[in-house]
N, C-alpha and C. Protein backbone atom coordinates (compact mmCIF):
# COMPACT_ATOMS: atom_id res chain seq x y z
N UNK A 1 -80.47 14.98 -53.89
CA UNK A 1 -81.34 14.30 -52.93
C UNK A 1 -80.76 12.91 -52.66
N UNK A 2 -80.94 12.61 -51.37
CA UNK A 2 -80.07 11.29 -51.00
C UNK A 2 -81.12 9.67 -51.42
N UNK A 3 -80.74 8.85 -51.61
CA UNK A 3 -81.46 7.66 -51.65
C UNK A 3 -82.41 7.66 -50.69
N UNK A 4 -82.53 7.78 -49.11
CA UNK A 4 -83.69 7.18 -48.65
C UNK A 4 -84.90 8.55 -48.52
N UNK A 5 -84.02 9.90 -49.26
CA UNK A 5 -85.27 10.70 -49.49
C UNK A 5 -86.47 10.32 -50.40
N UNK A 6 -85.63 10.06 -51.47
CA UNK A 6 -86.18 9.57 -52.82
C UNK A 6 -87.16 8.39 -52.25
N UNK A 7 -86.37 7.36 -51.77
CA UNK A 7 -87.44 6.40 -51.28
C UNK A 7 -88.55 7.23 -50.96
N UNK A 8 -88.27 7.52 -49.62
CA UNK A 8 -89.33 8.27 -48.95
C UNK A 8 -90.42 8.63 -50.05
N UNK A 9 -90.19 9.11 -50.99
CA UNK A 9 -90.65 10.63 -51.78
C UNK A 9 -91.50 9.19 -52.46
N UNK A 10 -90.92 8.36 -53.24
CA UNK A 10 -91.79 6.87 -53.92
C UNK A 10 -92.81 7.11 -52.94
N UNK A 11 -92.51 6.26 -51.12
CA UNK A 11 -93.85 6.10 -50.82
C UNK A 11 -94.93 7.11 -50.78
N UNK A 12 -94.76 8.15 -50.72
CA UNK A 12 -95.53 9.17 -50.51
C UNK A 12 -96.74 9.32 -51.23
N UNK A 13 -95.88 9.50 -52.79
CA UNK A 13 -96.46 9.23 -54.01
C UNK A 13 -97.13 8.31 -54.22
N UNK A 14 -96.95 7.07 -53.92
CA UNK A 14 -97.59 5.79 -53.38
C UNK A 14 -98.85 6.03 -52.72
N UNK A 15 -98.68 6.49 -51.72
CA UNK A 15 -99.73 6.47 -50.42
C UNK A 15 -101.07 7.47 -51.51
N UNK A 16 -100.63 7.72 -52.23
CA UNK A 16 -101.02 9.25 -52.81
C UNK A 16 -101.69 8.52 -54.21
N UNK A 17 -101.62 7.41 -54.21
CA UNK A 17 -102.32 6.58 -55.45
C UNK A 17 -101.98 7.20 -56.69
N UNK A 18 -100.60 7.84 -56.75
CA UNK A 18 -99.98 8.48 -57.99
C UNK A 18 -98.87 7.75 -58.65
N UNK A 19 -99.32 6.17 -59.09
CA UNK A 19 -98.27 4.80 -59.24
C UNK A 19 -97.67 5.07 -59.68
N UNK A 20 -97.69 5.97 -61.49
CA UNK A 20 -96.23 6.07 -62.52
C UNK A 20 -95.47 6.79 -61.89
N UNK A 21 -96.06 7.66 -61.27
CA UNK A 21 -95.34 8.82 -60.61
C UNK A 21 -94.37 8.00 -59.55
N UNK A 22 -94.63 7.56 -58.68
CA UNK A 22 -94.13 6.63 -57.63
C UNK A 22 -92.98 5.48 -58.08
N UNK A 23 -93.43 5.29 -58.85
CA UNK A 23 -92.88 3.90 -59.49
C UNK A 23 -91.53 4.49 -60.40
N UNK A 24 -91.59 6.02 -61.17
CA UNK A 24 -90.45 6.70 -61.41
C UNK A 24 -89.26 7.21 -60.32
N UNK A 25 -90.12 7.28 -59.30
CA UNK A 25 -89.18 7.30 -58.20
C UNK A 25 -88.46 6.56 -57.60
N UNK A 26 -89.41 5.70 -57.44
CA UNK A 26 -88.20 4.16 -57.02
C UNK A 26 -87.50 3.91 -58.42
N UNK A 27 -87.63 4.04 -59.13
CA UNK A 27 -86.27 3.81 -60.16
C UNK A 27 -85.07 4.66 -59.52
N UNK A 28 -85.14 6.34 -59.34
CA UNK A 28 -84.59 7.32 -59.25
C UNK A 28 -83.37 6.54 -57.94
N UNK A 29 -84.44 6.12 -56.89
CA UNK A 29 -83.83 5.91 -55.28
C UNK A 29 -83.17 4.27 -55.67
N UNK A 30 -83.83 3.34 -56.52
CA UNK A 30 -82.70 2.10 -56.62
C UNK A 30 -81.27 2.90 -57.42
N UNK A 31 -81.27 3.72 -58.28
CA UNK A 31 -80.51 4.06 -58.76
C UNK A 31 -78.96 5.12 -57.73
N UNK A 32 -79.74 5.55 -56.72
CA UNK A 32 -79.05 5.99 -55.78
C UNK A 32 -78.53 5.14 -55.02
N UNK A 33 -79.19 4.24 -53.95
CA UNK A 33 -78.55 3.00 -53.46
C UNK A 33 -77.60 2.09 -54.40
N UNK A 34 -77.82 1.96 -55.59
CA UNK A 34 -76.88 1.69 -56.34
C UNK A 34 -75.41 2.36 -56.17
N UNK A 35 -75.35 3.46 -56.27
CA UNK A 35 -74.59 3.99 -56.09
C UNK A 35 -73.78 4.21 -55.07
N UNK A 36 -74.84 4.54 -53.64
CA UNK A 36 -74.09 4.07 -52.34
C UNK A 36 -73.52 2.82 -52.03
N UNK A 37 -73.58 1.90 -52.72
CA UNK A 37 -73.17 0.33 -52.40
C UNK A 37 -74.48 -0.37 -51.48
N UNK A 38 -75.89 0.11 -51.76
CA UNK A 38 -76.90 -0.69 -50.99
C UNK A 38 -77.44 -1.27 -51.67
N UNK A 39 -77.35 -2.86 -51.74
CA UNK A 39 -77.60 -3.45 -53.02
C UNK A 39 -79.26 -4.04 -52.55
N UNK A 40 -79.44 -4.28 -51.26
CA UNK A 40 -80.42 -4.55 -50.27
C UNK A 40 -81.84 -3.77 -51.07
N UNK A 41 -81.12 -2.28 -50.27
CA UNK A 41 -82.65 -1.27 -51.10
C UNK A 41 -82.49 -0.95 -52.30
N UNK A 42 -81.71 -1.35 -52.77
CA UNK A 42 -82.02 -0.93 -54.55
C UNK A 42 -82.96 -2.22 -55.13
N UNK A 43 -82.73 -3.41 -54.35
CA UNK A 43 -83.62 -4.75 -54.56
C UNK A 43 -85.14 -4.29 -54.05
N UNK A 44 -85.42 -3.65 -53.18
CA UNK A 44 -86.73 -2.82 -52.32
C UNK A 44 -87.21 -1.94 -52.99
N UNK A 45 -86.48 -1.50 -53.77
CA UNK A 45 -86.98 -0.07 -54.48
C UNK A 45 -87.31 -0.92 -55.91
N UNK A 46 -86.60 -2.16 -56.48
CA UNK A 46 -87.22 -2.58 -57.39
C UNK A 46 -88.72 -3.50 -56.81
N UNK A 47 -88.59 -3.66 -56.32
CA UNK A 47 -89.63 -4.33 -55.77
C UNK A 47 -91.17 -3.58 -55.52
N UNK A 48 -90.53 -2.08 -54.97
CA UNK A 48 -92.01 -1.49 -54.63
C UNK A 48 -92.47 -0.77 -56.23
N UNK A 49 -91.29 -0.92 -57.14
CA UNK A 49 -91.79 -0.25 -58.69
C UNK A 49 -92.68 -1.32 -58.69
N UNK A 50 -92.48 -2.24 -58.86
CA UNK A 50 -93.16 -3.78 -59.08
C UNK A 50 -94.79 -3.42 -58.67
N UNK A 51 -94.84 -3.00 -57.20
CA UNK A 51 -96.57 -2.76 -56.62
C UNK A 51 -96.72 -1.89 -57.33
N UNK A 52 -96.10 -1.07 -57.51
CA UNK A 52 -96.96 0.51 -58.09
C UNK A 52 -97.53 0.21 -59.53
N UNK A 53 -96.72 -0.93 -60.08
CA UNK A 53 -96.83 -1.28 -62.07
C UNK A 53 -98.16 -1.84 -61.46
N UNK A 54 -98.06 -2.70 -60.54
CA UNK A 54 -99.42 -3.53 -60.31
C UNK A 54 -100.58 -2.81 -60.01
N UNK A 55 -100.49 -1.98 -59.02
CA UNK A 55 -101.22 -0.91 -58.77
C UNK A 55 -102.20 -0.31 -60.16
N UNK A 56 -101.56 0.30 -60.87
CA UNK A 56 -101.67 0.62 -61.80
C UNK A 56 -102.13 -0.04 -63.45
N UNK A 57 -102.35 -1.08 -63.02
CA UNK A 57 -102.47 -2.08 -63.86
C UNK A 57 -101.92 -2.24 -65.34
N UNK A 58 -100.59 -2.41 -65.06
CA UNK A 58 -99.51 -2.10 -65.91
C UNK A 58 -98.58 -3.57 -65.74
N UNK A 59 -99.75 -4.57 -66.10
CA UNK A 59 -99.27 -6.03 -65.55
C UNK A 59 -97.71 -6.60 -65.86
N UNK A 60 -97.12 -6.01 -67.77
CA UNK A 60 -96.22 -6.62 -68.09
C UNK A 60 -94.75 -5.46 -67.11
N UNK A 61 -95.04 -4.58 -67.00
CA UNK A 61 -94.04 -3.68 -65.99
C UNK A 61 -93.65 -4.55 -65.01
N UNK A 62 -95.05 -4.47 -64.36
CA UNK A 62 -94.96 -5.21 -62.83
C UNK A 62 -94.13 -6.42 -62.97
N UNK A 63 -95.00 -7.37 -64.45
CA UNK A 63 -94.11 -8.82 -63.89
C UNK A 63 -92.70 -8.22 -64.31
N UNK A 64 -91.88 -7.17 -65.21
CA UNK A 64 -90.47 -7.53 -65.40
C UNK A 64 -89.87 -7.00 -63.73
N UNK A 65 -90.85 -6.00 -63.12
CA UNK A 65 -89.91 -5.29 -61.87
C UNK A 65 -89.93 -6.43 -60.92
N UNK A 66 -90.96 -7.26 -60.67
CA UNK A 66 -90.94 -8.35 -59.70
C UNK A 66 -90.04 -9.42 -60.25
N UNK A 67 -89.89 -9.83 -61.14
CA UNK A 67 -88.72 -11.11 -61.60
C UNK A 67 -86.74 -10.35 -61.76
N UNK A 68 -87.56 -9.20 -61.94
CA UNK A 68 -85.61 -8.11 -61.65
C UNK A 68 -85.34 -8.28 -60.18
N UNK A 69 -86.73 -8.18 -59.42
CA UNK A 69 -86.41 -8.09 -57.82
C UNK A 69 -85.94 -9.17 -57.41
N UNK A 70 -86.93 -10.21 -57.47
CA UNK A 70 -86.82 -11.46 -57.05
C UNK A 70 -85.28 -12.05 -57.30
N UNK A 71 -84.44 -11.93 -58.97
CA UNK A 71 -83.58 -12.06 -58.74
C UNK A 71 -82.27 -11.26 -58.19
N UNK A 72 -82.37 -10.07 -57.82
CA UNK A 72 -81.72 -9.05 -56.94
C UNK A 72 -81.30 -9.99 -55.68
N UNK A 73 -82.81 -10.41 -54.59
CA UNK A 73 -83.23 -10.88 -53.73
C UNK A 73 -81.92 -12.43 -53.67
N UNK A 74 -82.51 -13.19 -54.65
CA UNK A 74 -81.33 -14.03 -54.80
C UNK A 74 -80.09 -14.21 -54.83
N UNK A 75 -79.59 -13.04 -55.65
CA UNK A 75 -78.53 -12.77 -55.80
C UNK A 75 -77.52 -12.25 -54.05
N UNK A 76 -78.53 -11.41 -53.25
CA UNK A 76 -78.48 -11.30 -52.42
C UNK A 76 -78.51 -12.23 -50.86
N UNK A 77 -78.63 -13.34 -51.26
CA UNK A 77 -79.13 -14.58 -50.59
C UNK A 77 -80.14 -13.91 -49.54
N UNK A 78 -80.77 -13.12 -50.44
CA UNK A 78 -82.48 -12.55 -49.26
C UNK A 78 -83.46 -13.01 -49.44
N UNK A 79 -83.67 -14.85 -48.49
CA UNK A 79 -85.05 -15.16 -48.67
C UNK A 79 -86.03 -14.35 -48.21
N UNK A 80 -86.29 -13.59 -47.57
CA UNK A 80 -87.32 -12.68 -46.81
C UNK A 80 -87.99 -11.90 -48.16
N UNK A 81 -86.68 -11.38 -48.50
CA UNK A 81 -86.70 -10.48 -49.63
C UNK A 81 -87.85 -11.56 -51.15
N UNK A 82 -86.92 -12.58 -51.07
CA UNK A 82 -87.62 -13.05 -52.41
C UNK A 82 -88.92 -13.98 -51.87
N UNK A 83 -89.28 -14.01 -50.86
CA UNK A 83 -90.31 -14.43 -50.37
C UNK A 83 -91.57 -13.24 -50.61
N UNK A 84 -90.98 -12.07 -50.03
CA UNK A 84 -91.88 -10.80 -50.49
C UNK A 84 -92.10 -10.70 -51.72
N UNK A 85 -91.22 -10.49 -52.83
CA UNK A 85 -91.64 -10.89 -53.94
C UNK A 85 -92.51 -12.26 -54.71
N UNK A 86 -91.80 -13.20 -53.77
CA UNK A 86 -92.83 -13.92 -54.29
C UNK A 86 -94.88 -13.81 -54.42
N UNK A 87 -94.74 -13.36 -53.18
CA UNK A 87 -96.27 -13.04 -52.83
C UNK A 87 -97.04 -12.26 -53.77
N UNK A 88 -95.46 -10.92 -53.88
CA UNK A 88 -95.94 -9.98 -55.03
C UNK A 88 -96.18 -10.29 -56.46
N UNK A 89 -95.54 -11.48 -56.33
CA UNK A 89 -95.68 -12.31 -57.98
C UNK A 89 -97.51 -12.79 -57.86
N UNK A 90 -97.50 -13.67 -56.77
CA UNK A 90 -99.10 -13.51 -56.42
C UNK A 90 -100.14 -13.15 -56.99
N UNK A 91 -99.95 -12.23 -55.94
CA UNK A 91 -101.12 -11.29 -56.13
C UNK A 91 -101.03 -10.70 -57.73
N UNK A 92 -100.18 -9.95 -58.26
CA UNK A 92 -100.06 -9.60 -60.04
C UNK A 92 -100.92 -11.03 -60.08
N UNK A 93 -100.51 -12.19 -60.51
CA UNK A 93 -100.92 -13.27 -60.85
C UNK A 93 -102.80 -13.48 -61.13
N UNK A 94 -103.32 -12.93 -59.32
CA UNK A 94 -104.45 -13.11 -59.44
C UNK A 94 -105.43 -11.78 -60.02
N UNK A 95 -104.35 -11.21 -59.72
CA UNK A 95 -104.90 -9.89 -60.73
C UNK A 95 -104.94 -9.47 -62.18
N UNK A 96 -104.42 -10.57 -62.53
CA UNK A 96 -104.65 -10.50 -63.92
C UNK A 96 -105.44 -11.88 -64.46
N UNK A 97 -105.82 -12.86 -63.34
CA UNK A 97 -107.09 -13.87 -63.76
C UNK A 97 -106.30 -15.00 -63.40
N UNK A 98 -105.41 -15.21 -62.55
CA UNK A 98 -104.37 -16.52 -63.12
C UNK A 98 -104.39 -16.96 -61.81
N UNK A 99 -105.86 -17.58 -60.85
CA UNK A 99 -105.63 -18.25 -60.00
C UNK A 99 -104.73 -19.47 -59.79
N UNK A 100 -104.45 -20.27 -60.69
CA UNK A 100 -103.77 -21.35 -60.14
C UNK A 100 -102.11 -21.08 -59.89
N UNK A 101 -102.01 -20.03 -60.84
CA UNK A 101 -100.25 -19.75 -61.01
C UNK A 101 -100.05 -19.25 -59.48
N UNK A 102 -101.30 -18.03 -58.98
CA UNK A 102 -101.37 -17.36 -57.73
C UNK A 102 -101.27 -18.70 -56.46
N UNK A 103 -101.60 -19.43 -56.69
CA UNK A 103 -102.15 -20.11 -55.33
C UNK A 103 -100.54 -20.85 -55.37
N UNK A 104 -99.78 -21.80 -56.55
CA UNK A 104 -98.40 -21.62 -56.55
C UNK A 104 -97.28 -20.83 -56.37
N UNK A 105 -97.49 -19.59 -56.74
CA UNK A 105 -96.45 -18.56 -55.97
C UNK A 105 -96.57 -18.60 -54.78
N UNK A 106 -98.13 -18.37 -53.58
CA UNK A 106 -98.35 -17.99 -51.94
C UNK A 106 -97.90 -19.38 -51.61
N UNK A 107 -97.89 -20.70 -52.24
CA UNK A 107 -97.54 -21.84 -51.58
C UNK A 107 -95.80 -21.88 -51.92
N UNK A 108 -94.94 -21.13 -52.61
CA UNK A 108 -93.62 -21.18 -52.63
C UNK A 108 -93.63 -19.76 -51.33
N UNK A 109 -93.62 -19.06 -51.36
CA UNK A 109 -93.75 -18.24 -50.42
C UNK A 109 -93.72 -18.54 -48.94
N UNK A 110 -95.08 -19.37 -48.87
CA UNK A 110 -95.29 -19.98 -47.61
C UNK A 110 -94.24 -20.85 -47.05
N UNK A 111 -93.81 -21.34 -48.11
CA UNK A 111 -92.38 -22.81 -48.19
C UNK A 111 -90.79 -21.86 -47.28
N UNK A 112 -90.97 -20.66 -47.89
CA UNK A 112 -89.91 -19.90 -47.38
C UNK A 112 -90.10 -19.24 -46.32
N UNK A 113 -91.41 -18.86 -45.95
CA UNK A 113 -91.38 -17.64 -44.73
C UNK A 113 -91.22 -18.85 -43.69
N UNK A 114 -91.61 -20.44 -43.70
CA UNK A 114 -91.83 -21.10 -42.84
C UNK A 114 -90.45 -21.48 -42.60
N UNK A 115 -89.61 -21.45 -43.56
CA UNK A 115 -87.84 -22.25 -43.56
C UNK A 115 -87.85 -20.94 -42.47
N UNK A 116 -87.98 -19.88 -42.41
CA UNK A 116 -87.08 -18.32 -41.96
C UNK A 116 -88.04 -18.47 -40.75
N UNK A 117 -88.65 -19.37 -40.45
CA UNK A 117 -89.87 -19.17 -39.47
C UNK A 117 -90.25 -17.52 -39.09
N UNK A 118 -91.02 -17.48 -39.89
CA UNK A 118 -91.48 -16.19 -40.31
C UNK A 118 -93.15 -16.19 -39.80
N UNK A 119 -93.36 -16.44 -38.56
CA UNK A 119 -94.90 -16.63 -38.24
C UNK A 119 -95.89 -15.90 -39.14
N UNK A 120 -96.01 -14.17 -38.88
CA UNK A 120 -96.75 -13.35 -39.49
C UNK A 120 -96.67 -13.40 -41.01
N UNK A 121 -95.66 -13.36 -41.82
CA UNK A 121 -95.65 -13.49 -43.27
C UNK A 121 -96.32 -14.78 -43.59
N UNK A 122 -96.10 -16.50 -42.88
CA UNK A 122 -96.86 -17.27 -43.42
C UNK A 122 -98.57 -17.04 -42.75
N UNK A 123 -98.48 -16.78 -41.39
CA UNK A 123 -100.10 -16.00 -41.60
C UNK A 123 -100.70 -15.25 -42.27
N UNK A 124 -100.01 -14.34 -42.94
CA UNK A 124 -100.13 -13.26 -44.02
C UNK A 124 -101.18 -14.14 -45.46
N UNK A 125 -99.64 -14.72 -45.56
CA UNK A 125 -100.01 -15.37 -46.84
C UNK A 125 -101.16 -17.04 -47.03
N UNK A 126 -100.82 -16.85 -45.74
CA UNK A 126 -101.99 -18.15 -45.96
C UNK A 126 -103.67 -17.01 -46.08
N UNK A 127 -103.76 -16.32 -45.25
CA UNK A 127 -104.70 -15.42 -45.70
C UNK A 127 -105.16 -15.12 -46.99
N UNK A 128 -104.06 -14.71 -47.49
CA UNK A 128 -104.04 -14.46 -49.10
C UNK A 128 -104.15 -15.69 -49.80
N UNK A 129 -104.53 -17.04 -49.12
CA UNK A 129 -104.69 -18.14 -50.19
C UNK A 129 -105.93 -18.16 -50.14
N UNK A 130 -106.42 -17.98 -48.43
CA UNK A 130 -107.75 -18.32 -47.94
C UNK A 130 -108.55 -17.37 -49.42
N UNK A 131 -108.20 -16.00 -49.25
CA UNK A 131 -109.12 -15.20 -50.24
C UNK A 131 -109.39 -15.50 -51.79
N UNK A 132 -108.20 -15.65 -52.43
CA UNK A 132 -108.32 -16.38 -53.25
C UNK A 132 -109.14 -17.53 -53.97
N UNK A 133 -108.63 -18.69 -52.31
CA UNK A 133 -109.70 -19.90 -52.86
C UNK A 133 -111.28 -19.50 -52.21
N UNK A 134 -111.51 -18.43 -51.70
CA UNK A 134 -112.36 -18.01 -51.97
C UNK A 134 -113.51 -17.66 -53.23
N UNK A 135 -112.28 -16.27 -53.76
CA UNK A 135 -112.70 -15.79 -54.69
C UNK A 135 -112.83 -17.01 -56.02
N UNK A 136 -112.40 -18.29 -55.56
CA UNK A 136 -112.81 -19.38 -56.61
C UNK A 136 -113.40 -20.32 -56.39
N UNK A 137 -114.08 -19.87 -54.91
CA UNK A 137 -115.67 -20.78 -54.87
C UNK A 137 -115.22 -21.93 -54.09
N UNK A 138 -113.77 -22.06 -53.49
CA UNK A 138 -113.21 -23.30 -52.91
C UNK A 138 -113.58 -23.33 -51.47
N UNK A 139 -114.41 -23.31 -50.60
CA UNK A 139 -114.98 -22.76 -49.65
C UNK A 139 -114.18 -23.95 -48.82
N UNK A 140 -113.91 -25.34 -48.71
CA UNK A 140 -113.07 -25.83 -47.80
C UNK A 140 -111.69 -25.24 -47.72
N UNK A 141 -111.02 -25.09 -48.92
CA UNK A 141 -109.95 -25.24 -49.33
C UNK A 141 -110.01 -23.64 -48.24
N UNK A 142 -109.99 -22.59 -48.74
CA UNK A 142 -110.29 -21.64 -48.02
C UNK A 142 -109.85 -21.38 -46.18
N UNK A 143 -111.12 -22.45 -46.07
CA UNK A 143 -111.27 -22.14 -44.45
C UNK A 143 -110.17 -23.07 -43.86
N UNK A 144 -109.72 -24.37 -44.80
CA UNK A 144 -108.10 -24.73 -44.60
C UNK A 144 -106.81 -24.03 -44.53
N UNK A 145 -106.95 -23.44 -45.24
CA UNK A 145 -105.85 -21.89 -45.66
C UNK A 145 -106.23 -20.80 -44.48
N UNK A 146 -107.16 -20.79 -44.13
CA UNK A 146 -107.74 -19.67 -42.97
C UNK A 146 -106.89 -19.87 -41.68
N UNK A 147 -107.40 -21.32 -41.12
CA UNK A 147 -107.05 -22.09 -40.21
C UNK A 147 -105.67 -22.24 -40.12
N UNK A 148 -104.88 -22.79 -41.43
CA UNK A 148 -103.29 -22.67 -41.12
C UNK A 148 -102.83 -21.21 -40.86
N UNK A 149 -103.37 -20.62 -41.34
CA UNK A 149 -102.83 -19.23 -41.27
C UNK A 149 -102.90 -18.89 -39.45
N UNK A 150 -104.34 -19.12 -38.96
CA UNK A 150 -104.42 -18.81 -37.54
C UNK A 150 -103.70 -19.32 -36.63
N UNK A 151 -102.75 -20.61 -37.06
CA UNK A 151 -101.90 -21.75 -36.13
C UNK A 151 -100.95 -21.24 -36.32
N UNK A 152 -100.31 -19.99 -36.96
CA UNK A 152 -99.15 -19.31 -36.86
C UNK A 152 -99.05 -18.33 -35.83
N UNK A 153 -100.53 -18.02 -35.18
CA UNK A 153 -100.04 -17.44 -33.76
C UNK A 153 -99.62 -17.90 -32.28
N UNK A 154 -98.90 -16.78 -31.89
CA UNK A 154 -98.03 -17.76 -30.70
C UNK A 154 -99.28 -17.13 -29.69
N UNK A 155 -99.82 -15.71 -29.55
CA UNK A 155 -101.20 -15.15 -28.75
C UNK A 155 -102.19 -14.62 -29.42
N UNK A 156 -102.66 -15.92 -29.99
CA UNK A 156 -104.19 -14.54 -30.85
C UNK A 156 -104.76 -14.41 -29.89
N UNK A 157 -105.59 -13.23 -30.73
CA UNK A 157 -106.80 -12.29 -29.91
C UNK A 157 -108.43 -13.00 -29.46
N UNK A 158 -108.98 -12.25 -29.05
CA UNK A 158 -110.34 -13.43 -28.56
C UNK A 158 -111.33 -13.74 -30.07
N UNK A 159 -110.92 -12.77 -30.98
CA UNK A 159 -111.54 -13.21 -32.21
C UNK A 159 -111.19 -14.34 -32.78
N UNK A 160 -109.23 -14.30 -33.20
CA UNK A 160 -108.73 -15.00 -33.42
C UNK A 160 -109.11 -16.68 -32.87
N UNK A 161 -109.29 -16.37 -31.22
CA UNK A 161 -109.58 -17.78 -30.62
C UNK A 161 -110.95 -18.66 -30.96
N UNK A 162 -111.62 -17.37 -31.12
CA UNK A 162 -113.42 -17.77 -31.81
C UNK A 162 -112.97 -18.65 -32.59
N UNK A 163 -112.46 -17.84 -33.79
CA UNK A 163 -112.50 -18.23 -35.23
C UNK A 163 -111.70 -19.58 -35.52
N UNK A 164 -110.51 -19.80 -34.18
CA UNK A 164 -109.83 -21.47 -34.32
C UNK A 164 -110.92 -22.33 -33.59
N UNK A 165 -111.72 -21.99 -32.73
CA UNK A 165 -112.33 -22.66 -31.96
C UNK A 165 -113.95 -23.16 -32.97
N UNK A 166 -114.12 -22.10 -33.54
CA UNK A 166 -115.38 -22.28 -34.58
C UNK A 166 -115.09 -23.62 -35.69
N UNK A 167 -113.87 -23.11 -35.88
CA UNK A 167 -112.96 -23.97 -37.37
C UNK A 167 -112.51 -25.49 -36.93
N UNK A 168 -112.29 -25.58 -35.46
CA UNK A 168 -112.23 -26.69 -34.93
C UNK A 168 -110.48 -27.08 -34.44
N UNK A 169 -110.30 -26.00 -35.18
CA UNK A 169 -108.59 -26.17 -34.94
C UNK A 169 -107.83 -26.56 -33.30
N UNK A 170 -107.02 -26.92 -33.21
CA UNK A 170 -106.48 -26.89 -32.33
C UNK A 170 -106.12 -25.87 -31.27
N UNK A 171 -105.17 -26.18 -29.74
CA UNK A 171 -104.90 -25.28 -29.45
C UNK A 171 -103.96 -24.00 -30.25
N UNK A 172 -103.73 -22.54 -29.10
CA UNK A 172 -102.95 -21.85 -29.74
C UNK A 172 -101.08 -22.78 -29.47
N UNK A 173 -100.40 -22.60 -30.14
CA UNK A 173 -98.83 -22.48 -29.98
C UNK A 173 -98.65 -22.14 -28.34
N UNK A 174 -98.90 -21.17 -28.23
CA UNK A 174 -98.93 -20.86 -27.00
C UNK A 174 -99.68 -21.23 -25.22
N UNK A 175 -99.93 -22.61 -25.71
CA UNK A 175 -100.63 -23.10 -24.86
C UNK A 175 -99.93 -24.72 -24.98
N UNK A 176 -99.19 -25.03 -23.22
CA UNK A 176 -98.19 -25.86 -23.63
C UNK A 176 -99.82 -27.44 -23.33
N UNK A 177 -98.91 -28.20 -24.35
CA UNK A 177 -100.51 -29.74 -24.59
C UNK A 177 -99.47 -30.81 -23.31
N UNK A 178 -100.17 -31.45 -23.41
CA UNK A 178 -99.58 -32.65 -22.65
C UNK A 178 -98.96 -33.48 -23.60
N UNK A 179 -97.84 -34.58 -23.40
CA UNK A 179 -97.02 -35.45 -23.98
C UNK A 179 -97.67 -36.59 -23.95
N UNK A 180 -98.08 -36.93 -25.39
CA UNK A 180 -98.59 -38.78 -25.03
C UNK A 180 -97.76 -39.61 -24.59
């Protein structure tokens, strides 16, 4: 079976909420890209073992597959890549109780998707701070994190516009301002 079957075959298993199972597979498919000379998805395939350990709540897995990835990612000079991981460091993070470490990983994250100007990933992840400082009662902090996240669109939607217009935010990106 070729590497991006195997992939394939991970997500499936994945989609299929069958993590060890999944997570043996992406070993199987980094181990194939290995072999083809794809050093890229064998870093991807460590990476999605990483969700599935998390998934599964198999925290010390997860953190060794996400810190193998992350430095894959590096090694690879793939900020995108170790930006994704970073997030994935994240979330593990807050899933195992460790808000503050979490809210430091999405803010290194954020640091990188913004160098790669990466609109949607730092909207992504500012989302994922908003919830967070949620889930810790930070209700400004939050709707700050909400708000940056929404100033990463170049056309939000009429919800989107509510929700900057409610929050007080500024225009969209996409709406040229006048020059003082």
């Amino acid at each position: 079976m070729d590497a991006k079957q195997l992939k394939d075959d991970g997500l499936k298993l994945y989609r299929e909420a069958r993590y060890e199972e999944a997570a043996a597979k992406f070993v199987e498919a980094q181990q194939a890209f290995v072999a083809a000379g794809d050093a890229k998805e064998a870093a991807e395939c460590i990476n999605n073992r990483g969700v599935c350990w998390r998934q599964a709540a198999k925290f010390d897995e997860a953190t060794a597959a996400f810190e193998e990835a992350r430095s894959a990612f590096q090694g690879l000079n793939d900020s995108m890549g170790e930006g994704q991981v970073l997030g994935n460091l994240a979330a593990l993070a807050d899933s195992k109780g460790n808000g503050k470490q979490a809210l430091e990983l999405y803010q290194q994250a954020v640091e990188i998707f913004e160098k790669l100007d990466a609109q949607d990933y730092v909207k992504d992840t500012y989302t994922a701070i908003s919830k967070l400082q949620l889930k810790q009662r930070n209700f400004m902090g939050a709707i700050a994190s909400f708000d940056a996240g929404l100033e990463q669109l170049d056309n939000p939607n009429l919800v989107e516009r509510m929700a900057r217009k409610i929050l007080g935010g500024g225009t969209p990106k996409s709406v040229d301002k006048p020059e003082d």
